[in-house]
C-alpha atoms as a PDB file:
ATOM      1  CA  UNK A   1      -0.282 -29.689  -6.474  1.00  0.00           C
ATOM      2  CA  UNK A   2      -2.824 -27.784  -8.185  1.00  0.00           C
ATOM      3  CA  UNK A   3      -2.621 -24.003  -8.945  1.00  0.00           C
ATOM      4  CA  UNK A   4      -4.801 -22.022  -6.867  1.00  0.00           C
ATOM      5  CA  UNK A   5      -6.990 -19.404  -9.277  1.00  0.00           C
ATOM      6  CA  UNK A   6      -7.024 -15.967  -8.394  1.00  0.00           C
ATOM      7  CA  UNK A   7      -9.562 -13.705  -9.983  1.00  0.00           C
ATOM      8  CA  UNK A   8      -8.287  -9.689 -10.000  1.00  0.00           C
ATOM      9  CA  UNK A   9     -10.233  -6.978 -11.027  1.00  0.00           C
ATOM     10  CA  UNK A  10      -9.221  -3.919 -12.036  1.00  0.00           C
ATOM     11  CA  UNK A  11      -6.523  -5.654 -13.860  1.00  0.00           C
ATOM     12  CA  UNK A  12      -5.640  -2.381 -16.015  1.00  0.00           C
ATOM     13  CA  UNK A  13      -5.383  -0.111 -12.826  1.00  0.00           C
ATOM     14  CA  UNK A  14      -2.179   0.976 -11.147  1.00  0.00           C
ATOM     15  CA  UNK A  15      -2.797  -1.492  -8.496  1.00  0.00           C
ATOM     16  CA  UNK A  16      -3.429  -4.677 -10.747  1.00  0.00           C
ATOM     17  CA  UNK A  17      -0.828  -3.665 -12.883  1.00  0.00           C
ATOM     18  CA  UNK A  18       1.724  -3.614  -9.858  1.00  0.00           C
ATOM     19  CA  UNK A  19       0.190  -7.022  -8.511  1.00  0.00           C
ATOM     20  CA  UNK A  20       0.666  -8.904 -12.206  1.00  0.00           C
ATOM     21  CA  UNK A  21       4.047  -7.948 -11.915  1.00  0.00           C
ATOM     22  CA  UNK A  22       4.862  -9.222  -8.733  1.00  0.00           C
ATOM     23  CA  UNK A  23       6.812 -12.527  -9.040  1.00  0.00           C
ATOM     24  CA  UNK A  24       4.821 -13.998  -6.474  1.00  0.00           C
ATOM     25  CA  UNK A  25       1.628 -14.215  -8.618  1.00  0.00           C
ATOM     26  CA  UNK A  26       3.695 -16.373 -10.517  1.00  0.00           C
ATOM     27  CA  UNK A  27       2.730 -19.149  -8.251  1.00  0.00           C
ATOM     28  CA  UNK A  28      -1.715 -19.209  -9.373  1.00  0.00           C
ATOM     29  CA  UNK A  29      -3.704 -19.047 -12.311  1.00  0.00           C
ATOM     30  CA  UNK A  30      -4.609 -15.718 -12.616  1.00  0.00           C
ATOM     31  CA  UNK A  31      -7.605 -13.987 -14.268  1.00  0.00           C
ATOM     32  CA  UNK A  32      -7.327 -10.507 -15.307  1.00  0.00           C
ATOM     33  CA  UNK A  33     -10.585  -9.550 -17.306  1.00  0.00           C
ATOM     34  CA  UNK A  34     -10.531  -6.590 -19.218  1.00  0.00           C
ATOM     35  CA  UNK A  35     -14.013  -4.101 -19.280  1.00  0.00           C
ATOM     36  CA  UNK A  36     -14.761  -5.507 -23.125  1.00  0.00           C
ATOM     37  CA  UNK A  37     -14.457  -9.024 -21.595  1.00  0.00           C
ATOM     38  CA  UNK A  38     -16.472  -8.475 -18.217  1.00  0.00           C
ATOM     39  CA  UNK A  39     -18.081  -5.477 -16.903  1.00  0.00           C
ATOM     40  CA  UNK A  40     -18.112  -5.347 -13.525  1.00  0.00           C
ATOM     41  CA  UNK A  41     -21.326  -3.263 -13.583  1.00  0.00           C
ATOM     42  CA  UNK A  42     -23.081  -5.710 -15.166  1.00  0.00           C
ATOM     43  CA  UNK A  43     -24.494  -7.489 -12.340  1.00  0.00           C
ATOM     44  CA  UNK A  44     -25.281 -10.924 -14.359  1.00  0.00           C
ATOM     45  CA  UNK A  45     -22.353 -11.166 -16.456  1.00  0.00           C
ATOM     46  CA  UNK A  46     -20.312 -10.677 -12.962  1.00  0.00           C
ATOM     47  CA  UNK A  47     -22.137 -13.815 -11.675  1.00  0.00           C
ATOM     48  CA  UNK A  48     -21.738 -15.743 -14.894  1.00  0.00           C
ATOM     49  CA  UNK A  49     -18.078 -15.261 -15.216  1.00  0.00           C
ATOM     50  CA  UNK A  50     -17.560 -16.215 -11.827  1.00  0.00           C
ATOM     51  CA  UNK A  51     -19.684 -19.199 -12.099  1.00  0.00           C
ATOM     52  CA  UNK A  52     -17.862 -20.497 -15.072  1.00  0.00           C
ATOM     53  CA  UNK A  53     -14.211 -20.240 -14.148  1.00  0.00           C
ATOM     54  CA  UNK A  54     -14.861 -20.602 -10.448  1.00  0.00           C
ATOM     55  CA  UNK A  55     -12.041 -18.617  -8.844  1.00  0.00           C
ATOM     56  CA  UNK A  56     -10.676 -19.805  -5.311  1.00  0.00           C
ATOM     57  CA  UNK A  57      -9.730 -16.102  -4.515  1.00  0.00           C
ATOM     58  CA  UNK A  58     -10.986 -12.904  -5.546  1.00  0.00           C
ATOM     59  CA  UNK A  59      -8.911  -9.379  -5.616  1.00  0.00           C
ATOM     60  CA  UNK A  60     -10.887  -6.964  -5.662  1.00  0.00           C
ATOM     61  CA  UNK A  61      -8.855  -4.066  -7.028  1.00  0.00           C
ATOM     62  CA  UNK A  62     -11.359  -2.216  -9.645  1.00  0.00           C
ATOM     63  CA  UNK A  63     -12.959   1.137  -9.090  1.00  0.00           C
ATOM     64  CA  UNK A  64     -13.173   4.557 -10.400  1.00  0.00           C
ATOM     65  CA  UNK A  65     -10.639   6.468  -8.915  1.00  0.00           C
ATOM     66  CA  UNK A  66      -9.024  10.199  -9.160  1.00  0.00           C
ATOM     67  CA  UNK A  67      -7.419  13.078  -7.454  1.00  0.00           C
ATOM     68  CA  UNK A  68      -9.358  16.038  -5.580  1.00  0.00           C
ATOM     69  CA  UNK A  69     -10.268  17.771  -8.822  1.00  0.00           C
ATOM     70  CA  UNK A  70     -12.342  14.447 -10.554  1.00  0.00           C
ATOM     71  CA  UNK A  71     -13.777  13.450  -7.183  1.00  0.00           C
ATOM     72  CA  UNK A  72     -15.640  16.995  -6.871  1.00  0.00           C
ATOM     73  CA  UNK A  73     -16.431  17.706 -10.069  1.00  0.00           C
ATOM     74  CA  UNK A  74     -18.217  13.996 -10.323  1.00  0.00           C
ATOM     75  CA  UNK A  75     -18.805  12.939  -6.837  1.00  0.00           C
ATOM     76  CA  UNK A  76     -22.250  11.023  -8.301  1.00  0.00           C
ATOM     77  CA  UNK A  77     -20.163   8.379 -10.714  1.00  0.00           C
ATOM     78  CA  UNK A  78     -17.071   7.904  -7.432  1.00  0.00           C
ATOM     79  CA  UNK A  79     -20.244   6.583  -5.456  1.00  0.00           C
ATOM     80  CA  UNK A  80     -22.697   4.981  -7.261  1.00  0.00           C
ATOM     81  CA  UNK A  81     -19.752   3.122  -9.412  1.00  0.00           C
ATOM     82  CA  UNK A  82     -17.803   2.275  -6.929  1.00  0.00           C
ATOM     83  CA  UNK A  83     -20.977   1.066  -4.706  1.00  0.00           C
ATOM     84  CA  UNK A  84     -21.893  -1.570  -7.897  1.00  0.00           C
ATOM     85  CA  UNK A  85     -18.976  -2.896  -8.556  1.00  0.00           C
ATOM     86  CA  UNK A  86     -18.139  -3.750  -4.838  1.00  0.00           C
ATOM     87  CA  UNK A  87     -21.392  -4.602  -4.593  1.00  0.00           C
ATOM     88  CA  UNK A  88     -22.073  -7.148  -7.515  1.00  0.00           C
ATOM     89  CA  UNK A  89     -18.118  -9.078  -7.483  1.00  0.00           C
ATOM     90  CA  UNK A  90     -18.797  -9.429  -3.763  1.00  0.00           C
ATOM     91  CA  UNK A  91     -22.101 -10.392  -3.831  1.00  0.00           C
ATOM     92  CA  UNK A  92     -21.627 -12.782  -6.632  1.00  0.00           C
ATOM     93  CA  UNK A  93     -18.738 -14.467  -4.783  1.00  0.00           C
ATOM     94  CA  UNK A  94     -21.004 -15.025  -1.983  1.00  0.00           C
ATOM     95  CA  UNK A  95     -23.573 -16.698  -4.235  1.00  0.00           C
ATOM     96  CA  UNK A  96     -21.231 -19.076  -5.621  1.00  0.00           C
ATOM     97  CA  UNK A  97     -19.373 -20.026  -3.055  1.00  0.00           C
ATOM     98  CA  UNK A  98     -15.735 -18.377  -3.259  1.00  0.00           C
ATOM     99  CA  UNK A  99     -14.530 -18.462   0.273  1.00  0.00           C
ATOM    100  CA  UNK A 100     -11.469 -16.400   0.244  1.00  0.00           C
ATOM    101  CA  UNK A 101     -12.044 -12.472  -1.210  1.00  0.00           C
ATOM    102  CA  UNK A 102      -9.458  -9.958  -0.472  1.00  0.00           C
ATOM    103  CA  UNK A 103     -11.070  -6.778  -0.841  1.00  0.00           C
ATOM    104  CA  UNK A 104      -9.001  -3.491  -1.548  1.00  0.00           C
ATOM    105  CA  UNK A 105     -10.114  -0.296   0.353  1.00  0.00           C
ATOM    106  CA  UNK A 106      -8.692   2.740   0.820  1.00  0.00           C
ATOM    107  CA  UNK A 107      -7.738   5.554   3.805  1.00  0.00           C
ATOM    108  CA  UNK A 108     -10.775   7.741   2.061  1.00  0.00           C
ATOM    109  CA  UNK A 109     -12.878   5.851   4.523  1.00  0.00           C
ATOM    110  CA  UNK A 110     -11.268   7.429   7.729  1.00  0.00           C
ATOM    111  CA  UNK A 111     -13.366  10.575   9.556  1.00  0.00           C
ATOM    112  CA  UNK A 112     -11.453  13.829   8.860  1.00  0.00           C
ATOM    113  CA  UNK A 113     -11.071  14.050  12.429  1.00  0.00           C
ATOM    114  CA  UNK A 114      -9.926  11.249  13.070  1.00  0.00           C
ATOM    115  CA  UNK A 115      -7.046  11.089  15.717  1.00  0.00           C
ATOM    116  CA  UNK A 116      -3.765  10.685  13.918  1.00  0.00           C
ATOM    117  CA  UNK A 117      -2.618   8.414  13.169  1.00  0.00           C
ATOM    118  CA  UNK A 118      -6.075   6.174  11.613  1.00  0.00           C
ATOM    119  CA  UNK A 119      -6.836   2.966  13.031  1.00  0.00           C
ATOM    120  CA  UNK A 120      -8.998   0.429  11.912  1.00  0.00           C
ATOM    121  CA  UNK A 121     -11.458   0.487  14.581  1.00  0.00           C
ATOM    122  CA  UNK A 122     -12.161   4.036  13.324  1.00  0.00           C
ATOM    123  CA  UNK A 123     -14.093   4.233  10.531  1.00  0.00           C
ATOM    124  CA  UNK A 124     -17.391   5.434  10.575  1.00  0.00           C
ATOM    125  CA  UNK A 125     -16.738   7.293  14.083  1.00  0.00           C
ATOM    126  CA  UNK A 126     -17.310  10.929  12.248  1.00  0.00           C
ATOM    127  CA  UNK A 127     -17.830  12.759   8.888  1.00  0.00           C
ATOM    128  CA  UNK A 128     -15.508  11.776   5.943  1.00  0.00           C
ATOM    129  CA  UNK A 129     -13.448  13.975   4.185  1.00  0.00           C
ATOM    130  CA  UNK A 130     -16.122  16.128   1.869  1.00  0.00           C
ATOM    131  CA  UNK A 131     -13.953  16.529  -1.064  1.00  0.00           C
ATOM    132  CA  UNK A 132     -13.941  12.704  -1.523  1.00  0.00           C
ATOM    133  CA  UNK A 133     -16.568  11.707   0.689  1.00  0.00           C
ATOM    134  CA  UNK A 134     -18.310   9.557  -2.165  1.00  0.00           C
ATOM    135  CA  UNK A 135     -15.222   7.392  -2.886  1.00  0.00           C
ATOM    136  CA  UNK A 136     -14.779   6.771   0.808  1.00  0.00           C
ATOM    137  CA  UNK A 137     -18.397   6.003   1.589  1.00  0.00           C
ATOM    138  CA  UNK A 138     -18.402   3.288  -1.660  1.00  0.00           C
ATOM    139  CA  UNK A 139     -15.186   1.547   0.123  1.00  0.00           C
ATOM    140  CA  UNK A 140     -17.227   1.334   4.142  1.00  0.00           C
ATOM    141  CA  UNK A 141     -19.399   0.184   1.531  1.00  0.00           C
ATOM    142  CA  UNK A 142     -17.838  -2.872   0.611  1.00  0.00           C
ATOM    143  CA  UNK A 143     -15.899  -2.974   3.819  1.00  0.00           C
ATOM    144  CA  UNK A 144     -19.251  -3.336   5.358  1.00  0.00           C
ATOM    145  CA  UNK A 145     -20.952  -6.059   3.594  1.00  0.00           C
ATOM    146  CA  UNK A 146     -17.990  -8.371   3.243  1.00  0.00           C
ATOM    147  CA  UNK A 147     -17.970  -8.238   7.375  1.00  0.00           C
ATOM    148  CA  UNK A 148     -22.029  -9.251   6.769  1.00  0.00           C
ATOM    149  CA  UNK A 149     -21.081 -12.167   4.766  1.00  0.00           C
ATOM    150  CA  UNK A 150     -18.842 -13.254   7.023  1.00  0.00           C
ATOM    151  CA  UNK A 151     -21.279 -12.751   9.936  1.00  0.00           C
ATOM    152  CA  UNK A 152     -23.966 -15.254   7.913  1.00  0.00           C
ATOM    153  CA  UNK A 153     -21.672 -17.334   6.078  1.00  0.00           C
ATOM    154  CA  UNK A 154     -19.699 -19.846   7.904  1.00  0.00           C
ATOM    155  CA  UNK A 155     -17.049 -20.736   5.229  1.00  0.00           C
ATOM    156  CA  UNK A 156     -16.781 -16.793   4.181  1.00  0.00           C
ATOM    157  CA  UNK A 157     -13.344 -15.269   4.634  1.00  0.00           C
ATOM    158  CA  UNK A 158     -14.151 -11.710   3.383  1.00  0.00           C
ATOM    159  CA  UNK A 159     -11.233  -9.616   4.075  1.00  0.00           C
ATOM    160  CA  UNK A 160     -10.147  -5.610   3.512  1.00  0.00           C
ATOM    161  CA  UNK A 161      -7.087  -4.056   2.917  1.00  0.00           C
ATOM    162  CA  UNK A 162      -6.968  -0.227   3.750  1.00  0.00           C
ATOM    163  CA  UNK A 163      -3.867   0.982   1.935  1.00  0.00           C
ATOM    164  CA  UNK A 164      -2.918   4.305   2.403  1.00  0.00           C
ATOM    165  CA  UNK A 165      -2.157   6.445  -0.747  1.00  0.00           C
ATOM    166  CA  UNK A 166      -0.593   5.148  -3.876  1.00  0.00           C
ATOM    167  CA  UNK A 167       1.317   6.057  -6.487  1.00  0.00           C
ATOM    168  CA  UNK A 168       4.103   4.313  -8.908  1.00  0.00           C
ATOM    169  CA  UNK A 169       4.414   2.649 -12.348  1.00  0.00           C
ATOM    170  CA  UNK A 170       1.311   2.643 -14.208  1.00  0.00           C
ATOM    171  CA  UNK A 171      -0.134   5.436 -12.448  1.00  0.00           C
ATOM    172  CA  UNK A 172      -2.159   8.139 -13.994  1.00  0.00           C
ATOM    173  CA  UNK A 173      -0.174  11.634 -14.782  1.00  0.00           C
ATOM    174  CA  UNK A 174      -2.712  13.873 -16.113  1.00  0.00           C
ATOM    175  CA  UNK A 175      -2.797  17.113 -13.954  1.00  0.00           C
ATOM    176  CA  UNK A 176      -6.122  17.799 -13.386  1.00  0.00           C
ATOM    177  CA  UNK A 177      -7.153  13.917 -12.046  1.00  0.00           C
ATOM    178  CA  UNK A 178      -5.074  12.102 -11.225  1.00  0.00           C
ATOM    179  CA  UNK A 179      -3.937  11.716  -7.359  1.00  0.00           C
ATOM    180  CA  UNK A 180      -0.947  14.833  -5.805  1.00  0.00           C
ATOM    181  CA  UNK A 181       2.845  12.573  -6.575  1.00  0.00           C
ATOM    182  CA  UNK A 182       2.191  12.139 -10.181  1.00  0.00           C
ATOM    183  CA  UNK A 183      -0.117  15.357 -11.032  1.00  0.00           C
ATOM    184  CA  UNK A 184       3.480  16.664  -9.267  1.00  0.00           C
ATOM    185  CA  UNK A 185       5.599  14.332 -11.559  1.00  0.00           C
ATOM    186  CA  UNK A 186       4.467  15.594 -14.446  1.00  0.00           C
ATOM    187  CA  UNK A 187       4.394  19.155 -13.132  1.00  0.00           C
ATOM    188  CA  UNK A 188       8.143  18.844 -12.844  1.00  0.00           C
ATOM    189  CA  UNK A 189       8.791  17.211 -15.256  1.00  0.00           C
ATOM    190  CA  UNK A 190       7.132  19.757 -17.883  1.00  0.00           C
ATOM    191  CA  UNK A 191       8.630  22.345 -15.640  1.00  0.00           C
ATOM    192  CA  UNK A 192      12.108  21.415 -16.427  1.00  0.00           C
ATOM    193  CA  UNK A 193      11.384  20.244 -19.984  1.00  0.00           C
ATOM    194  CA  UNK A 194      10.397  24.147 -20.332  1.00  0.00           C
ATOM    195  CA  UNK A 195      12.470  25.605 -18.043  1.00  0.00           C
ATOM    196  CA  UNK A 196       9.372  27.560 -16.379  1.00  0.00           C
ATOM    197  CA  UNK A 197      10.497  29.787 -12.731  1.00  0.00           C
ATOM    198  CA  UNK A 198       7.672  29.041 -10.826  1.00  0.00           C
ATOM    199  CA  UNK A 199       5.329  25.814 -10.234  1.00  0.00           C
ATOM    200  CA  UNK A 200       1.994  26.077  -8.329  1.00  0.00           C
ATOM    201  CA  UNK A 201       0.904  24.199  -5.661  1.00  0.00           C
ATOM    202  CA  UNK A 202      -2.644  24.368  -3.982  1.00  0.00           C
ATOM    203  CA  UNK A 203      -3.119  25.389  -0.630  1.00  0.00           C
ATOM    204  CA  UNK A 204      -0.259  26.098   1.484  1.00  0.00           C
ATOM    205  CA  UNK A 205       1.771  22.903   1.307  1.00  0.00           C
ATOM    206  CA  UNK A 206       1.714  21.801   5.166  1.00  0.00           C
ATOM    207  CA  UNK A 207      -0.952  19.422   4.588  1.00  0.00           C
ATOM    208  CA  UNK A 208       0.580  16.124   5.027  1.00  0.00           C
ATOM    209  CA  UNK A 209       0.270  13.030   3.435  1.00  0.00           C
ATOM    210  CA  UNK A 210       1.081   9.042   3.676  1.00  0.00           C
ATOM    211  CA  UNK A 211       2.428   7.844   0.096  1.00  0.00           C
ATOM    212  CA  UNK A 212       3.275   4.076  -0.485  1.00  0.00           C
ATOM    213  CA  UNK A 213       5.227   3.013  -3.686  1.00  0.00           C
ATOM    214  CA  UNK A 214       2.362   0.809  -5.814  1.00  0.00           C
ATOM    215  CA  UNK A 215       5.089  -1.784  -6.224  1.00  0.00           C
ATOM    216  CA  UNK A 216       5.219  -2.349  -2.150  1.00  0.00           C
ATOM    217  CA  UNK A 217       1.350  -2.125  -1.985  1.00  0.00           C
ATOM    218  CA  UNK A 218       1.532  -5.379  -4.696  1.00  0.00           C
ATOM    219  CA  UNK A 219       4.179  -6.984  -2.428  1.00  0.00           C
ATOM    220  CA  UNK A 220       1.626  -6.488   1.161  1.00  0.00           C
ATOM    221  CA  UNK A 221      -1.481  -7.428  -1.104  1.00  0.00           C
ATOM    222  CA  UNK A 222       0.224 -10.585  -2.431  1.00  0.00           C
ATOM    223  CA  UNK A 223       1.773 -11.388   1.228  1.00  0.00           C
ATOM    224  CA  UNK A 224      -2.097 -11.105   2.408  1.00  0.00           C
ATOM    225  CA  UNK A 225      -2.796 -13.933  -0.711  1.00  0.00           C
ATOM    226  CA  UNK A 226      -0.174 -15.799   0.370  1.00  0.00           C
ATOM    227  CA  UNK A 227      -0.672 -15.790   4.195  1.00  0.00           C
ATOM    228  CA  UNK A 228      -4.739 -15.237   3.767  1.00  0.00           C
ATOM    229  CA  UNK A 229      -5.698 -17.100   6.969  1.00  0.00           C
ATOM    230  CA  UNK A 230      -3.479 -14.934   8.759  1.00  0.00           C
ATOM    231  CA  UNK A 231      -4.335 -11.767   7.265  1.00  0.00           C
ATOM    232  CA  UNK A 232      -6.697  -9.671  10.048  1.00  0.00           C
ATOM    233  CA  UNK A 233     -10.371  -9.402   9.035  1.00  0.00           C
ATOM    234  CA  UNK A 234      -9.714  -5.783   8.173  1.00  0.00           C
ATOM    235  CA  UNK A 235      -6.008  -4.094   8.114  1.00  0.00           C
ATOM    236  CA  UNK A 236      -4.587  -0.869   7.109  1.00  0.00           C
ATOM    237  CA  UNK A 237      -1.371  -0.817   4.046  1.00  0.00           C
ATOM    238  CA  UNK A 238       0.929   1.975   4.895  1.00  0.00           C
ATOM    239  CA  UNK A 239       4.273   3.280   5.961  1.00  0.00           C
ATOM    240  CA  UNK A 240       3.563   4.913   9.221  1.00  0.00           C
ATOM    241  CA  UNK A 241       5.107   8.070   8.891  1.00  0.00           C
ATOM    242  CA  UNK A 242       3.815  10.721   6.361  1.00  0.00           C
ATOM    243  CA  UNK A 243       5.796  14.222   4.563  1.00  0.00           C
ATOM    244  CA  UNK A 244       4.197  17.665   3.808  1.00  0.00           C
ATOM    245  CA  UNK A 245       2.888  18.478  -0.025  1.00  0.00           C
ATOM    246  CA  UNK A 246       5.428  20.838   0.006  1.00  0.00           C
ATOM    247  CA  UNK A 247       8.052  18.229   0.756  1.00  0.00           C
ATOM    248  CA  UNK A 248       6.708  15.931  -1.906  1.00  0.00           C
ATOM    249  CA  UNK A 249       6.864  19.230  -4.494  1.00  0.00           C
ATOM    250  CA  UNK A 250      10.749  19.996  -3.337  1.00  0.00           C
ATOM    251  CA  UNK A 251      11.847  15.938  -3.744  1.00  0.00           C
ATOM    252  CA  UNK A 252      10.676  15.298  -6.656  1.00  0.00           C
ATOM    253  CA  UNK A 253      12.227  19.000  -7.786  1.00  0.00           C
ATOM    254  CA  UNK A 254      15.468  17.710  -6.095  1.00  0.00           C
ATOM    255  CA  UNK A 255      15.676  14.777  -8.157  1.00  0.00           C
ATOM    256  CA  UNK A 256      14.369  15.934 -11.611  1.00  0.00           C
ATOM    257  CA  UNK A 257      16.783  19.192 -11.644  1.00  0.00           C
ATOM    258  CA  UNK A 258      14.575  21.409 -11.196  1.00  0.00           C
ATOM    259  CA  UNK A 259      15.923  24.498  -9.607  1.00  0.00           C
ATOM    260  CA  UNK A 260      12.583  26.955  -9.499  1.00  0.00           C
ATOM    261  CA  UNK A 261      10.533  28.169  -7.277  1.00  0.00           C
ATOM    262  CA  UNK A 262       6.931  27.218  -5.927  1.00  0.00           C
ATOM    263  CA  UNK A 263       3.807  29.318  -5.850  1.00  0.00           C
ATOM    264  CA  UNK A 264       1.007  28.843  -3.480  1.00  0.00           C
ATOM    265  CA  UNK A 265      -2.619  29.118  -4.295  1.00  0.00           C
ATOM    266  CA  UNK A 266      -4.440  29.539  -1.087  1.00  0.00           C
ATOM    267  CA  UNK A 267      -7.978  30.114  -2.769  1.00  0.00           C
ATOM    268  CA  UNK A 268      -7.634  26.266  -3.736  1.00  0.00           C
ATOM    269  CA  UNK A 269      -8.622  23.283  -1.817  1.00  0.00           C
ATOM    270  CA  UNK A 270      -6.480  21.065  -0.247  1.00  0.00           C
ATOM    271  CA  UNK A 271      -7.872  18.744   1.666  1.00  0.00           C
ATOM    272  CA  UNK A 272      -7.516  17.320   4.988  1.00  0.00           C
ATOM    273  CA  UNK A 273      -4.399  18.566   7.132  1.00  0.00           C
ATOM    274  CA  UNK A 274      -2.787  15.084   7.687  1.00  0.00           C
ATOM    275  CA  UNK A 275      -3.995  11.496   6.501  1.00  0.00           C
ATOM    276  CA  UNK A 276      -1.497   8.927   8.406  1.00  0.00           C
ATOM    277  CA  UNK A 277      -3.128   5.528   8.978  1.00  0.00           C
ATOM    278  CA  UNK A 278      -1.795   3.057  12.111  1.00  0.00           C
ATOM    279  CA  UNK A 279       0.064   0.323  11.076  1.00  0.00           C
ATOM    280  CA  UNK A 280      -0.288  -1.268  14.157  1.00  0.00           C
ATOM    281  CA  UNK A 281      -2.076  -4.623  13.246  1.00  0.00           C
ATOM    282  CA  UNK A 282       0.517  -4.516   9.543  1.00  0.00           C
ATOM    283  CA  UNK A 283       3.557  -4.634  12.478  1.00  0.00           C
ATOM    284  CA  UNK A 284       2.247  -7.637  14.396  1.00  0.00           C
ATOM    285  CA  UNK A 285       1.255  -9.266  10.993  1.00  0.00           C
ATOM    286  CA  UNK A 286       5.050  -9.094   9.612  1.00  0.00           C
ATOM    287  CA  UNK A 287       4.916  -6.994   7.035  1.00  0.00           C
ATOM    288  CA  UNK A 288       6.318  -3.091   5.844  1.00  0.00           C
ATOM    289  CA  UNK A 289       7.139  -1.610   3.112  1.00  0.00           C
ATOM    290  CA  UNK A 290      10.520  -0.960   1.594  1.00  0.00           C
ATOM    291  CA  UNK A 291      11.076   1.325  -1.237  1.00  0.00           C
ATOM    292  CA  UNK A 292      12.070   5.057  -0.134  1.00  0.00           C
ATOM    293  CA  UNK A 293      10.021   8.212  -1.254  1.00  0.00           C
ATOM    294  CA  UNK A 294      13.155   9.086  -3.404  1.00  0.00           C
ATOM    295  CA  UNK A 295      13.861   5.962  -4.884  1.00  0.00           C
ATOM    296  CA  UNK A 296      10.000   5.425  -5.416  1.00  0.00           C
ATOM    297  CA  UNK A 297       9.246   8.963  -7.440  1.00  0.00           C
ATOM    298  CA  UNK A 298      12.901   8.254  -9.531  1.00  0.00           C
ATOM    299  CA  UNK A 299      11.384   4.920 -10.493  1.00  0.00           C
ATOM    300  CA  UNK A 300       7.659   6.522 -11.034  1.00  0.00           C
ATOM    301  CA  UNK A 301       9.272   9.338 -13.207  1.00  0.00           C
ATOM    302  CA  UNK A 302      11.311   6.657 -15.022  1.00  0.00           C
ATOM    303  CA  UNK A 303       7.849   5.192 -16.105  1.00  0.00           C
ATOM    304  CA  UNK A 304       6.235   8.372 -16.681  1.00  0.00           C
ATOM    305  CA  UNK A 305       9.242   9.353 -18.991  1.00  0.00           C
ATOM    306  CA  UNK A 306       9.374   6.704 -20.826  1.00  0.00           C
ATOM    307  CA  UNK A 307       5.469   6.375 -21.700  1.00  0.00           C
ATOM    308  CA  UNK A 308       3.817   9.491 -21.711  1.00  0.00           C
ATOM    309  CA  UNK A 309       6.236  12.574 -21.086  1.00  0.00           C
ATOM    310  CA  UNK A 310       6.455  14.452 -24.820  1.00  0.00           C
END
């Protein structure tokens, strides 16, 4: 039998990273451009790579992502980037006839009022989130049109995964952009390295939050590869239970050593007060995730240890 061949973008990311080293995607050819070999803003060069190696699937895993900090201080580039590359891979696999497209989302997309926890029926019922509100916009997006392609094109199997938030092995640890369990990773970990008292955390701490280990989001994404024609036209990625900031802060302090105390800074932003999405539809599918939160920020601060702690 002949290998299927997958096309992934955002091969470098913490997501592609976690899906090439899934065993599964052992069983397909797999393309995994880097930026110097396609650039997914390039509208043309997206359509000529994908006319030449003619993928049968298409992950779409790219985009410019960050923490609260980087998506207000550039909330232009999390829009209009995001909005071209979804735009040009998806458009471009319409054009040329790739059938199966498993587009990668993400919880951003959900109203800020949205009734806990988020279901998929949902989005775009109410205002987004303002403090990432150009990310989330980008993914309905994407969302949006691969539902239109599917609407005018028979053969189209355009598909979304919503996972909630991520974190794991070959995430991104610097402080000021990258997304709350490794900014707090690294907090602790320099904390203990330099045996500092106190460790801040923005806002109160009660705001809570769904994180999924990146390694189980590559296991659900390559399940939905797998099992495409089964996968729901659009379908959250989470847990289904959430913990508060502060209990995120006092874990990974629990399990690095770390025996001081945490500050609050009220004056700073912190988001909405809970982000759980429904993993209603995920249930009845078959799938859930596995790792726990303490096993998945001992394996994340393994990582982080090895490559980029001093």
């Amino acid at each position: 039998m002949t290998m299927k061949t997958i096309l992934l973008t955002g091969a470098a990311g913490m997501v592609g990273q976690n899906i090439l080293e899934h065993p599964a995607i052992n069983k397909f050819n797999v393309l995994a451009p880097a930026r110097k070999e396609l650039d997914l803003l390039d509208g043309d060069a997206v359509r000529l790579y994908v006319s030449e190696r003619k993928p049968d699937i298409i992950i779409h895993a790219a985009g410019r992502v960050g923490g609260i900090q980087a998506n207000i201080a550039n909330p232009v580039d999390f829009l209009e980037q995001n909005v071209m590359l979804g735009r040009n891979i998806l458009m471009a696999a319409r054009d040329l006839g790739v059938s199966q497209f498993l587009n990668l989302a993400s919880s951003c997309m959900y109203p800020r009022e949205g009734e806990t926890p988020l279901s998929e029926e949902t989005v775009l019922t109410g205002e987004l989130e303002p403090t990432n509100e150009g990310y989330g916009l980008a993914k309905i997006f994407a969302m949006r049109l691969g539902q239109y392609i599917n609407r005018e094109e028979k053969a189209a199997r355009f598909k979304t995964l919503i996972p909630c938030n991520l974190y794991g092995r070959h995430d991104t640890f610097a402080t000021n952009t990258s997304h709350l369990i490794p900014a707090i990773i690294a907090k602790m970990h320099t904390a203990k390295q330099e045996n500092q008292k106190t460790v801040e955390v923005w806002g109160d701490g009660k705001a809570r939050r769904e994180f999924m280990y990146a390694g189980d989001a590559a296991d659900g994404i390559m399940r939905a590869v797998v099992e495409f024609e089964t996968l729901p036209e659009i379908m959250n990625l989470g847990l289904g239970f959430d913990h508060s900031v502060n209990d995120y802060y006092q874990t990974a302090a629990d399990i690095l050593g770390w025996e001081g105390e945490f500050s609050h800074d009220l004056s700073k932003p912190a988001g909405m007060k809970q982000k759980l999405v429904s993993i209603e539809r995920q249930t009845a599918w078959g799938w859930k995730a596995k790792t726990s939160l303490e096993d998945g920020i001992r394996h994340t601060h393994a990582f982080y240890s090895e490559g980029f702690a001093l």
